[in-house]
PDB file of N, CA and C in Angstrom:
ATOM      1  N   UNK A   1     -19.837 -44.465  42.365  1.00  0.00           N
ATOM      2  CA  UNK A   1     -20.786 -43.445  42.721  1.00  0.00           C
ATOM      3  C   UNK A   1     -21.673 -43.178  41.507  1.00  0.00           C
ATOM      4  N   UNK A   2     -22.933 -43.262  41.508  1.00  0.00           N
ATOM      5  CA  UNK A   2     -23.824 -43.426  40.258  1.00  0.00           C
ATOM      6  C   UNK A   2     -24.828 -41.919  40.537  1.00  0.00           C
ATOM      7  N   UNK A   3     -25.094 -41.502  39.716  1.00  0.00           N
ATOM      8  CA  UNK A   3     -25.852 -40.408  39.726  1.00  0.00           C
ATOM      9  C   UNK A   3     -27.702 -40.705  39.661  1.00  0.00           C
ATOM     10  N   UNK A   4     -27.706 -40.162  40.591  1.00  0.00           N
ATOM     11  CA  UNK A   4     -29.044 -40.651  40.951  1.00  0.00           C
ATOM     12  C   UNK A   4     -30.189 -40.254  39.996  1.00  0.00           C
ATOM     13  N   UNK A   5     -31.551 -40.611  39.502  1.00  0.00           N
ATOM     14  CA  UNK A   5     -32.773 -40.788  38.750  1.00  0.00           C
ATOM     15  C   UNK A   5     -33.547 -39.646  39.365  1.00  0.00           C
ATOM     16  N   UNK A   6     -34.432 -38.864  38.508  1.00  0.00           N
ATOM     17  CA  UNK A   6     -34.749 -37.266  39.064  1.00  0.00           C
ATOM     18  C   UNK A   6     -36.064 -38.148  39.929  1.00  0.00           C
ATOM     19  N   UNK A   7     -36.469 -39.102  40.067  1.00  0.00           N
ATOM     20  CA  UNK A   7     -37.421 -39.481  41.020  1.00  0.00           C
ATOM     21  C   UNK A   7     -36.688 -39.714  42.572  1.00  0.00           C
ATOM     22  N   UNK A   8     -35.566 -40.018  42.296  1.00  0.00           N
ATOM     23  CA  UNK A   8     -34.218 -40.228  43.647  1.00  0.00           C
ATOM     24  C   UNK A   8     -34.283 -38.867  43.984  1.00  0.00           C
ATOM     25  N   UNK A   9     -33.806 -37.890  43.228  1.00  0.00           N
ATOM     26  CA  UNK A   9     -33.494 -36.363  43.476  1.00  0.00           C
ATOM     27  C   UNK A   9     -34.673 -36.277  44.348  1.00  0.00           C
ATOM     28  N   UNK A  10     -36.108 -36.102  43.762  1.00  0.00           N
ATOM     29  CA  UNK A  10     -37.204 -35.728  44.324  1.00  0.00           C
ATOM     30  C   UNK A  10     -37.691 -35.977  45.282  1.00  0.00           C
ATOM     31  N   UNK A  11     -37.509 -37.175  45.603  1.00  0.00           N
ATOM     32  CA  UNK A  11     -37.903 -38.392  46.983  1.00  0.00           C
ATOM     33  C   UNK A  11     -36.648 -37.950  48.179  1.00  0.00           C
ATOM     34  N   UNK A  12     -35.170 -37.530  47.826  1.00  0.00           N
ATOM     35  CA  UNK A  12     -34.117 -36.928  48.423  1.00  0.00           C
ATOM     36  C   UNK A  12     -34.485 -35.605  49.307  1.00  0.00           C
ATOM     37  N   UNK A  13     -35.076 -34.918  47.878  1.00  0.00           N
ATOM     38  CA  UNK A  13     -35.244 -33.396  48.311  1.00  0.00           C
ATOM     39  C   UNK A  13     -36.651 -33.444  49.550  1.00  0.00           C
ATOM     40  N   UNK A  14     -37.655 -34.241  49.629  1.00  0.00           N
ATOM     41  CA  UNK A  14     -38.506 -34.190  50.199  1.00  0.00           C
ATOM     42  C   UNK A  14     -38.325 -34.439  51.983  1.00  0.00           C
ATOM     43  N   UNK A  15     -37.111 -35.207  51.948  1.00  0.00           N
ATOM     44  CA  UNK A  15     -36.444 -35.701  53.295  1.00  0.00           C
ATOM     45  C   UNK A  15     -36.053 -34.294  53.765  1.00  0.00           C
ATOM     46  N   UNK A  16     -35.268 -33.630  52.879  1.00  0.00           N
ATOM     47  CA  UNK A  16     -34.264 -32.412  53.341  1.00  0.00           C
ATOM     48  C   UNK A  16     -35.412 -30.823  52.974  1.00  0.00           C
ATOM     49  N   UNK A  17     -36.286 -30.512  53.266  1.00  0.00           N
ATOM     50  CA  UNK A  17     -37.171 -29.657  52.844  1.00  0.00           C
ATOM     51  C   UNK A  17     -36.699 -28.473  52.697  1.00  0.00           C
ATOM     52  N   UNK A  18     -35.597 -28.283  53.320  1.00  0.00           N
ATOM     53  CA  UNK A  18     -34.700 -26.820  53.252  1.00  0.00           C
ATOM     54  C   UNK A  18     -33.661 -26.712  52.484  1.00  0.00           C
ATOM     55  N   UNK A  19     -33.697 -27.784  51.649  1.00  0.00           N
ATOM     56  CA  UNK A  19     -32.616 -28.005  50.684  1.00  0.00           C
ATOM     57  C   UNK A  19     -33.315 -27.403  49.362  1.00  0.00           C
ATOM     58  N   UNK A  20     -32.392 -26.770  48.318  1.00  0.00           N
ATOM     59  CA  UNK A  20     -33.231 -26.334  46.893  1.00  0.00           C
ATOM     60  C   UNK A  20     -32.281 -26.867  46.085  1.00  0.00           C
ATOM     61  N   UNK A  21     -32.929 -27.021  44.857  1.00  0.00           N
ATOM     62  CA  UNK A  21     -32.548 -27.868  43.987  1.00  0.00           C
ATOM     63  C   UNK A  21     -32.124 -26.528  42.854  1.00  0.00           C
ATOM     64  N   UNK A  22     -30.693 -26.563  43.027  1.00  0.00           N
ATOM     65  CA  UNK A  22     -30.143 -25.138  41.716  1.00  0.00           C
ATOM     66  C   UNK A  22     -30.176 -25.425  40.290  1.00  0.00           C
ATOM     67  N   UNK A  23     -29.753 -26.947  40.123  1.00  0.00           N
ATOM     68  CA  UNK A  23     -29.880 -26.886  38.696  1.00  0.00           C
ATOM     69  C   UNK A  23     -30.143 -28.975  38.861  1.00  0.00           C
ATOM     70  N   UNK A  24     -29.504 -29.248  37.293  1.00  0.00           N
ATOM     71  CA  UNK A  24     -29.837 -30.413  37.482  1.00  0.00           C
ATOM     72  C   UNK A  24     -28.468 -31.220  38.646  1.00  0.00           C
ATOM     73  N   UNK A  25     -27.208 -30.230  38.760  1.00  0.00           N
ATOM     74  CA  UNK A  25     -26.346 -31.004  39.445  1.00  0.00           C
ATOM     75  C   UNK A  25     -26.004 -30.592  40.298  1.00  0.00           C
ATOM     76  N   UNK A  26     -26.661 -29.583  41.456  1.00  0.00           N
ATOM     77  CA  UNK A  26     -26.975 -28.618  42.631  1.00  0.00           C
ATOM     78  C   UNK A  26     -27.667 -28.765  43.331  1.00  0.00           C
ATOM     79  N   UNK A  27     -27.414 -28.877  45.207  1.00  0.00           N
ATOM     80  CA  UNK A  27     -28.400 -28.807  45.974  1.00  0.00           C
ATOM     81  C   UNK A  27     -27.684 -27.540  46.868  1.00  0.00           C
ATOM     82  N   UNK A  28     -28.735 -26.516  47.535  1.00  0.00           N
ATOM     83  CA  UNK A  28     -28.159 -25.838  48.082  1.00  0.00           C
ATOM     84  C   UNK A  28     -29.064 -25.459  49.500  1.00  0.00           C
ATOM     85  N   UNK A  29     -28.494 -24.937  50.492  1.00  0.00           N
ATOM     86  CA  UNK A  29     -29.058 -24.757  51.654  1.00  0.00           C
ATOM     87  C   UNK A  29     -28.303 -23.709  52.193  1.00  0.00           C
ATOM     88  N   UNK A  30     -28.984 -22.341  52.888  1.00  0.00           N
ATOM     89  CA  UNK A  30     -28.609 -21.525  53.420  1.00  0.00           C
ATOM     90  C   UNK A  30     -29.094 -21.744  54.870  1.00  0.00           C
ATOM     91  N   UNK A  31     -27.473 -21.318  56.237  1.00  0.00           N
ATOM     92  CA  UNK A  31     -27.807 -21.825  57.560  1.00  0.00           C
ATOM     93  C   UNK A  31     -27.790 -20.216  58.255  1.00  0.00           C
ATOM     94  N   UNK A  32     -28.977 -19.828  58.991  1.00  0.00           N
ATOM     95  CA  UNK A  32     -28.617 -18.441  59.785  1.00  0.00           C
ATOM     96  C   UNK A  32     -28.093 -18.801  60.998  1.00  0.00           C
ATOM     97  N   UNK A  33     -26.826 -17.421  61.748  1.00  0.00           N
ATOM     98  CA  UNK A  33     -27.008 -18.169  62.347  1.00  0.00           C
ATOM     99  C   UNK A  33     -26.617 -16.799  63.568  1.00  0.00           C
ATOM    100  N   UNK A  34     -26.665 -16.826  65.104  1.00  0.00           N
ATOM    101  CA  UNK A  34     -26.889 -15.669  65.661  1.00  0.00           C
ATOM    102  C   UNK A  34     -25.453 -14.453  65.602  1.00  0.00           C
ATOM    103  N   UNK A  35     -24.390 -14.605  65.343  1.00  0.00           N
ATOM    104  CA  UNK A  35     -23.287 -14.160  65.217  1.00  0.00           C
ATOM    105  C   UNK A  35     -22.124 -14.273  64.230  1.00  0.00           C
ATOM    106  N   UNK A  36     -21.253 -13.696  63.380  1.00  0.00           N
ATOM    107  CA  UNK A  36     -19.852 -14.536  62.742  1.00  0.00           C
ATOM    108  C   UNK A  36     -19.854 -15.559  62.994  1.00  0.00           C
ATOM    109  N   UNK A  37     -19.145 -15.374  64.241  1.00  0.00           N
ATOM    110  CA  UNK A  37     -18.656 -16.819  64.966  1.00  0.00           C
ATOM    111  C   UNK A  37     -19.104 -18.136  64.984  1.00  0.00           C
ATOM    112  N   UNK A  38     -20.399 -17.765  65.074  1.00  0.00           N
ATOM    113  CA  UNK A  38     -20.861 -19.421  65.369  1.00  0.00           C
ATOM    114  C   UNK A  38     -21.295 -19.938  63.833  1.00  0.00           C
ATOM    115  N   UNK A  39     -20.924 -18.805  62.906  1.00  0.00           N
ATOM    116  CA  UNK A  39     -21.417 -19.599  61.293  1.00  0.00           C
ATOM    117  C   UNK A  39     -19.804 -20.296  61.060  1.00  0.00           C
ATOM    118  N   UNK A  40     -18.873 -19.732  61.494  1.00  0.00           N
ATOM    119  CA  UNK A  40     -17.329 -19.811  61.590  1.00  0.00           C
ATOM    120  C   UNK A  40     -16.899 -21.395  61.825  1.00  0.00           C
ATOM    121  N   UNK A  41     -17.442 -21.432  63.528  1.00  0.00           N
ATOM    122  CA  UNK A  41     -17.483 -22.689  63.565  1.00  0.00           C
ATOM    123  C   UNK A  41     -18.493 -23.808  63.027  1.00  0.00           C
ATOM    124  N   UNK A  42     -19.573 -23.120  62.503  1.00  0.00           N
ATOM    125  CA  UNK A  42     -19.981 -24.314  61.809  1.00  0.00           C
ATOM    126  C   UNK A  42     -19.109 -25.302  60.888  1.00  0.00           C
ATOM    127  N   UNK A  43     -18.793 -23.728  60.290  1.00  0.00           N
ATOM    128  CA  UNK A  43     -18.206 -24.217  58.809  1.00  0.00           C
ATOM    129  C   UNK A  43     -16.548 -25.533  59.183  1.00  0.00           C
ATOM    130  N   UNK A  44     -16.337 -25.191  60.460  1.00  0.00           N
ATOM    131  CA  UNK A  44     -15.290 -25.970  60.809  1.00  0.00           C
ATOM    132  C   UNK A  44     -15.360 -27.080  61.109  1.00  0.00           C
ATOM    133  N   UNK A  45     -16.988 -27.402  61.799  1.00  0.00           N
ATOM    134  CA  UNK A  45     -17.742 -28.558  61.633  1.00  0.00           C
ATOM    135  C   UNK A  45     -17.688 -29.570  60.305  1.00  0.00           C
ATOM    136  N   UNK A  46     -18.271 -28.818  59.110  1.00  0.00           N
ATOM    137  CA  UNK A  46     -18.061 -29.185  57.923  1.00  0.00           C
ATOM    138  C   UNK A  46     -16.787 -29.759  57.703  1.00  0.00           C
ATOM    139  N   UNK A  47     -15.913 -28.383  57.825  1.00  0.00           N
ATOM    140  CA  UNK A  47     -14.608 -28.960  56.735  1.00  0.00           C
ATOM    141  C   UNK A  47     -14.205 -30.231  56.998  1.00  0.00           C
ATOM    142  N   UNK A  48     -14.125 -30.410  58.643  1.00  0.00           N
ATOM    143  CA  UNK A  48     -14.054 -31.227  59.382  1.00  0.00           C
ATOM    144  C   UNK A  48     -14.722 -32.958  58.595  1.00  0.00           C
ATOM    145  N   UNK A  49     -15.733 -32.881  59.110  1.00  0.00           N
ATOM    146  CA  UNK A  49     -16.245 -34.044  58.348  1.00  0.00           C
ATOM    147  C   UNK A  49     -16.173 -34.466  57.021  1.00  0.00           C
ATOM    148  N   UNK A  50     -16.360 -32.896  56.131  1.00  0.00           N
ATOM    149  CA  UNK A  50     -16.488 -33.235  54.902  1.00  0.00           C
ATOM    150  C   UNK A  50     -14.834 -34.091  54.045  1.00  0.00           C
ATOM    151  N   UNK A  51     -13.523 -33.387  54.785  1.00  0.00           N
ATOM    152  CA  UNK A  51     -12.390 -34.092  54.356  1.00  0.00           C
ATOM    153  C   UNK A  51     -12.084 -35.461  55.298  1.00  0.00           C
ATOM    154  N   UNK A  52     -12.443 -35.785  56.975  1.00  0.00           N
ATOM    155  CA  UNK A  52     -11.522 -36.603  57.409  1.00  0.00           C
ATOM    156  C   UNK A  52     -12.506 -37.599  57.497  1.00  0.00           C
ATOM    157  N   UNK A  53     -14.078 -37.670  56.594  1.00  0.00           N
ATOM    158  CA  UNK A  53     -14.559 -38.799  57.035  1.00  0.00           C
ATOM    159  C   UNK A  53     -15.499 -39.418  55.338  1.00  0.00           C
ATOM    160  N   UNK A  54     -15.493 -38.108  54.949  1.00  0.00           N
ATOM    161  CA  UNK A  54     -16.030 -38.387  53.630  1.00  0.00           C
ATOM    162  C   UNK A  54     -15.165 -38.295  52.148  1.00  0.00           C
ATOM    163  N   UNK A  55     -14.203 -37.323  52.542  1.00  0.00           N
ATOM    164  CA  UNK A  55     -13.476 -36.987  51.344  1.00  0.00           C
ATOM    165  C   UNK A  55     -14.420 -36.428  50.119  1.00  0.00           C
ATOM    166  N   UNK A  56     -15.089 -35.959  50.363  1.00  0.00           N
ATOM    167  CA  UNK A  56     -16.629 -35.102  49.302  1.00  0.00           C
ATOM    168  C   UNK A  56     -16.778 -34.283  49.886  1.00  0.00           C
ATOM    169  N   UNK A  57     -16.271 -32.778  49.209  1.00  0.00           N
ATOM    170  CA  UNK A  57     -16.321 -31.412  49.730  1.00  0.00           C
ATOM    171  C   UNK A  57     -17.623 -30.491  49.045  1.00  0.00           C
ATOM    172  N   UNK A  58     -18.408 -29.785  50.133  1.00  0.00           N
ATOM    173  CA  UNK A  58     -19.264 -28.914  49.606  1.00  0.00           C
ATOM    174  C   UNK A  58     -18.136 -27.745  49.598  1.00  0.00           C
ATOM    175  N   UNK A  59     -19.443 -26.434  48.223  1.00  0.00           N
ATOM    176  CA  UNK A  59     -18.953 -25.545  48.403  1.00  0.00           C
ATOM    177  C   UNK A  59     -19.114 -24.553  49.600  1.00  0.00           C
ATOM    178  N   UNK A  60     -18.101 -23.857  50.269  1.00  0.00           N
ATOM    179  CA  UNK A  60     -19.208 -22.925  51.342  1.00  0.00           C
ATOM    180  C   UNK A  60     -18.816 -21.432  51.500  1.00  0.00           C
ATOM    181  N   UNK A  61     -19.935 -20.566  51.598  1.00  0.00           N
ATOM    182  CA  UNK A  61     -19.838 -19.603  51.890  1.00  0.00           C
ATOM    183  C   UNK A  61     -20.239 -18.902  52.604  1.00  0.00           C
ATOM    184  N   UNK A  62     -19.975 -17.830  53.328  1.00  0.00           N
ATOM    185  CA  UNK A  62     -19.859 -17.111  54.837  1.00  0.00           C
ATOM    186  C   UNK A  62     -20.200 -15.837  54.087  1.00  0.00           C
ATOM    187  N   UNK A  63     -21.345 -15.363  54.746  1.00  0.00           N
ATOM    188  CA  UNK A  63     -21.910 -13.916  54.090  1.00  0.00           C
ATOM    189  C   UNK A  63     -22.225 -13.337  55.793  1.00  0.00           C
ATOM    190  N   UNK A  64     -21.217 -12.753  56.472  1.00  0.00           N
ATOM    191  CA  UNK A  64     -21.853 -12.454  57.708  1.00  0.00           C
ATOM    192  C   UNK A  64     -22.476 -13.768  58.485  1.00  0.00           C
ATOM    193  N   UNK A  65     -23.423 -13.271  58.604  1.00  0.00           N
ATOM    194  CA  UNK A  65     -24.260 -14.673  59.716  1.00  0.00           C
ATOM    195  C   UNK A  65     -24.769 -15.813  59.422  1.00  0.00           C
ATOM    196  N   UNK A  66     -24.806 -15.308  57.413  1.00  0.00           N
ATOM    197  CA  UNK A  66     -25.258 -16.795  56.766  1.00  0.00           C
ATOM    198  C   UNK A  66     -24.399 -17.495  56.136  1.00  0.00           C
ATOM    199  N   UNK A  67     -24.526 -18.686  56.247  1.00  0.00           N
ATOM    200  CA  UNK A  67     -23.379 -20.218  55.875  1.00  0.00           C
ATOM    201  C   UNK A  67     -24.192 -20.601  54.768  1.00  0.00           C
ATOM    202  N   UNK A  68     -23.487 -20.607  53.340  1.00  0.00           N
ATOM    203  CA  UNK A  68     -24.493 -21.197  52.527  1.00  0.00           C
ATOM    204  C   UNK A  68     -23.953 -22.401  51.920  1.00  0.00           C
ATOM    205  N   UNK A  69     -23.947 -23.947  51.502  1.00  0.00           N
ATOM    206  CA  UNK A  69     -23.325 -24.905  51.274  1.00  0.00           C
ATOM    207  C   UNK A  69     -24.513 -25.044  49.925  1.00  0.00           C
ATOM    208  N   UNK A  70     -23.338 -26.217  48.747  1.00  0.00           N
ATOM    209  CA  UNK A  70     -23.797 -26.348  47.841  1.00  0.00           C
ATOM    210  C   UNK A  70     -22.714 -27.427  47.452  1.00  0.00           C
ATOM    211  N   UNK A  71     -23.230 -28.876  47.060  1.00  0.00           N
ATOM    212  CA  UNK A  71     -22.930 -29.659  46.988  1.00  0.00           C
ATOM    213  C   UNK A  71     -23.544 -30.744  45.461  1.00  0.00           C
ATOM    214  N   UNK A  72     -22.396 -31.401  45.282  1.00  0.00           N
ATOM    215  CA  UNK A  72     -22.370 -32.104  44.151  1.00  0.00           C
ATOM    216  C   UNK A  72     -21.393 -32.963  43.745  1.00  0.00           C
ATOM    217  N   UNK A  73     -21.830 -33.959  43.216  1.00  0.00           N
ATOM    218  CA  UNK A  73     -20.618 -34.887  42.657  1.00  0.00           C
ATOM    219  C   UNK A  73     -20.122 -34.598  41.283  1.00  0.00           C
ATOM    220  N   UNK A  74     -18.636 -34.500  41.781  1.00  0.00           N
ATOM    221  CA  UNK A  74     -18.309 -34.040  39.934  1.00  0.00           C
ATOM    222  C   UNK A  74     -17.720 -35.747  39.081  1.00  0.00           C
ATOM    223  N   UNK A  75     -17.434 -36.555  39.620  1.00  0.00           N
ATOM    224  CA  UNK A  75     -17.515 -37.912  39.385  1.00  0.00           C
ATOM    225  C   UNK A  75     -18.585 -38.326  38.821  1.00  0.00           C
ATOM    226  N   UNK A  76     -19.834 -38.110  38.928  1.00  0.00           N
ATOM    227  CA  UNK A  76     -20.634 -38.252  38.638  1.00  0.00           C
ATOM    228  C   UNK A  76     -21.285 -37.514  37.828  1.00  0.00           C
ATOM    229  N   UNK A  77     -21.220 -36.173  37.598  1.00  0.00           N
ATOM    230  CA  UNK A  77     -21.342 -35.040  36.909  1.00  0.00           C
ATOM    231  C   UNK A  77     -23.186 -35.046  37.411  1.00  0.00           C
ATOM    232  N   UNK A  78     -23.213 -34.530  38.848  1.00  0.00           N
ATOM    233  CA  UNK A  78     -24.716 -34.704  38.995  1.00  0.00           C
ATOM    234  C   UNK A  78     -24.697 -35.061  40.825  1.00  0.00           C
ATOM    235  N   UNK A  79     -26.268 -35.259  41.320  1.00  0.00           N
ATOM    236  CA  UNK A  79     -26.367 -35.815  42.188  1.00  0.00           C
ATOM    237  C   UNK A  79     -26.285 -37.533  43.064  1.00  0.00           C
ATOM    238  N   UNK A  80     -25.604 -37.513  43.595  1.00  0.00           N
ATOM    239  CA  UNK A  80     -25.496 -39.043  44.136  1.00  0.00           C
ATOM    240  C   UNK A  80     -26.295 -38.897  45.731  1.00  0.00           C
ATOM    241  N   UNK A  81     -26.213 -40.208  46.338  1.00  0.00           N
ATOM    242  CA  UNK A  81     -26.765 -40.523  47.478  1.00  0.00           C
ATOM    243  C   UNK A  81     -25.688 -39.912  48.440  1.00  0.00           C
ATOM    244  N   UNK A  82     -24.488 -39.828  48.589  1.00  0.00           N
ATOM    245  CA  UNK A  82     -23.740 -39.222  48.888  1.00  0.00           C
ATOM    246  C   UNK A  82     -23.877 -37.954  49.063  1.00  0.00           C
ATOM    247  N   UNK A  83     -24.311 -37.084  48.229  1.00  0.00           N
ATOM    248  CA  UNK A  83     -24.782 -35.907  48.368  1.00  0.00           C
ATOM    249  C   UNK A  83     -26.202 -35.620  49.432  1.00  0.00           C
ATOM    250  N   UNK A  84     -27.068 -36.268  49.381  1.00  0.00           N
ATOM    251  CA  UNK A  84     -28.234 -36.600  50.327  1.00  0.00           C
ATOM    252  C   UNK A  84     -27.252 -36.657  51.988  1.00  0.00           C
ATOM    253  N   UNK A  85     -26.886 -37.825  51.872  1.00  0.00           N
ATOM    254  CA  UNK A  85     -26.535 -38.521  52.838  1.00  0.00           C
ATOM    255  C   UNK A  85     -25.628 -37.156  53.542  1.00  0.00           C
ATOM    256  N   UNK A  86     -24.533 -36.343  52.987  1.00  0.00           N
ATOM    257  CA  UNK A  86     -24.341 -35.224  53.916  1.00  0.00           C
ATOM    258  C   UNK A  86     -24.858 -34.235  53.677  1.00  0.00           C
ATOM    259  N   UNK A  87     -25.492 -33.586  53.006  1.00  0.00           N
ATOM    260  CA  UNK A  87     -26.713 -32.723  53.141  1.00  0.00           C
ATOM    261  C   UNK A  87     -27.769 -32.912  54.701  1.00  0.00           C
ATOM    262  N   UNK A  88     -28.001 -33.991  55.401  1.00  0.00           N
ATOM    263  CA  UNK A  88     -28.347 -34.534  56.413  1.00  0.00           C
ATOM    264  C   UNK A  88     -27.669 -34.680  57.062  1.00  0.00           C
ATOM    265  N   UNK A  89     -26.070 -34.359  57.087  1.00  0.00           N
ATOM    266  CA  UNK A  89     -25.011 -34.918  57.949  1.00  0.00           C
ATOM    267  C   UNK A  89     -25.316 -32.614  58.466  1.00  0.00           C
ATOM    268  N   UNK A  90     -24.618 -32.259  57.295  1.00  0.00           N
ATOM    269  CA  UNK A  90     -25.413 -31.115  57.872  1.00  0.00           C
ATOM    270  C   UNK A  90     -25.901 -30.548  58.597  1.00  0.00           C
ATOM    271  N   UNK A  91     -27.227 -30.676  58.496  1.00  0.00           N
ATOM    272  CA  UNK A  91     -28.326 -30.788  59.365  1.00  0.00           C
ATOM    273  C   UNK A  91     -28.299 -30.967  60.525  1.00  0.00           C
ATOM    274  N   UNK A  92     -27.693 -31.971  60.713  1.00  0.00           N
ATOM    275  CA  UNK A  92     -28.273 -32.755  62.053  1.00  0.00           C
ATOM    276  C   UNK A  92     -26.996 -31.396  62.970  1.00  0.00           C
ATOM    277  N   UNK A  93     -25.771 -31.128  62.004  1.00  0.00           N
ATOM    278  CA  UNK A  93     -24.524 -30.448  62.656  1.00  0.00           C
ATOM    279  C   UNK A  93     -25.417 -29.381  62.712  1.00  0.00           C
ATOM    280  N   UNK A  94     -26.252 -28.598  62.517  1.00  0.00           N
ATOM    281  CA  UNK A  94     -26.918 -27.516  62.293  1.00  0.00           C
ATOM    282  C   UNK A  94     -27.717 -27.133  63.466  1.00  0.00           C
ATOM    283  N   UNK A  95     -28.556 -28.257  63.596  1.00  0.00           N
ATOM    284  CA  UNK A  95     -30.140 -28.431  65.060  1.00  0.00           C
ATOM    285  C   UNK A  95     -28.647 -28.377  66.312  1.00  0.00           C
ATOM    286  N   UNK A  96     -27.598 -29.293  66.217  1.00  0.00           N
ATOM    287  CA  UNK A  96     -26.181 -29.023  67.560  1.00  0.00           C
ATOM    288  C   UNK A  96     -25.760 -27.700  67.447  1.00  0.00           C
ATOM    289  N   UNK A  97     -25.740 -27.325  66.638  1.00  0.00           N
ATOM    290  CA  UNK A  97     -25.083 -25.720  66.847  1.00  0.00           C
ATOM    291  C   UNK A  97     -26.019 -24.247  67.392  1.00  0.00           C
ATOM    292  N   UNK A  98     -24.716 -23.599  68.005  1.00  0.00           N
ATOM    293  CA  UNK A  98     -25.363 -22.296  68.596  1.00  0.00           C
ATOM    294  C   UNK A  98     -25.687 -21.420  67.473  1.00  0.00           C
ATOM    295  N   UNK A  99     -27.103 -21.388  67.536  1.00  0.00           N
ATOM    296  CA  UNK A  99     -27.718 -20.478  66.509  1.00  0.00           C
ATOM    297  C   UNK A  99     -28.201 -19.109  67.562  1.00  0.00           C
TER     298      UNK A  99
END
């Protein structure tokens, strides 16, 4: 897993437009969403994928209705394609869910 070139980061971040860039080894995205519950099961969505298919865990947190994820490779000490790649896995779980 190689840590990606801040022109990778940039060209990354432009795909994911709702993604922010926290530092040099941080991407973060906040999800609203209409109730607890359905940020609840998002997040079960996640855990879900993030351990039984990727084994690369974001961080996440549940503030009421907002789900906020923040992701990074510590192998890498930084961003990888990996990080992109479910940052978009995300997503796509995001546009399926009851908002």
């Amino acid at each position: 897993m190689e840590r990606l070139t801040e022109e990778e980061i940039t060209n990354g971040l432009e795909k994911l437009p709702e993604w922010k860039r926290l530092d040099e080894k941080w991407i973060e995205r906040k999800y609203r969403f209409k109730n607890f519950l359905a940020g609840v099961s998002y997040v079960n969505q996640i855990a879900d994928y993030a351990e039984n298919e990727k084994h690369h865990h974001p961080f996440i947190s549940i503030d009421y209705k907002v789900v906020t994820l923040k992701i990074s490779s510590w192998q890498a000490k930084g961003l990888t394609a990996l990080d992109f790649e479910m940052a978009g896995h995300f997503d796509e779980l995001y546009d399926q869910a009851e908002k």
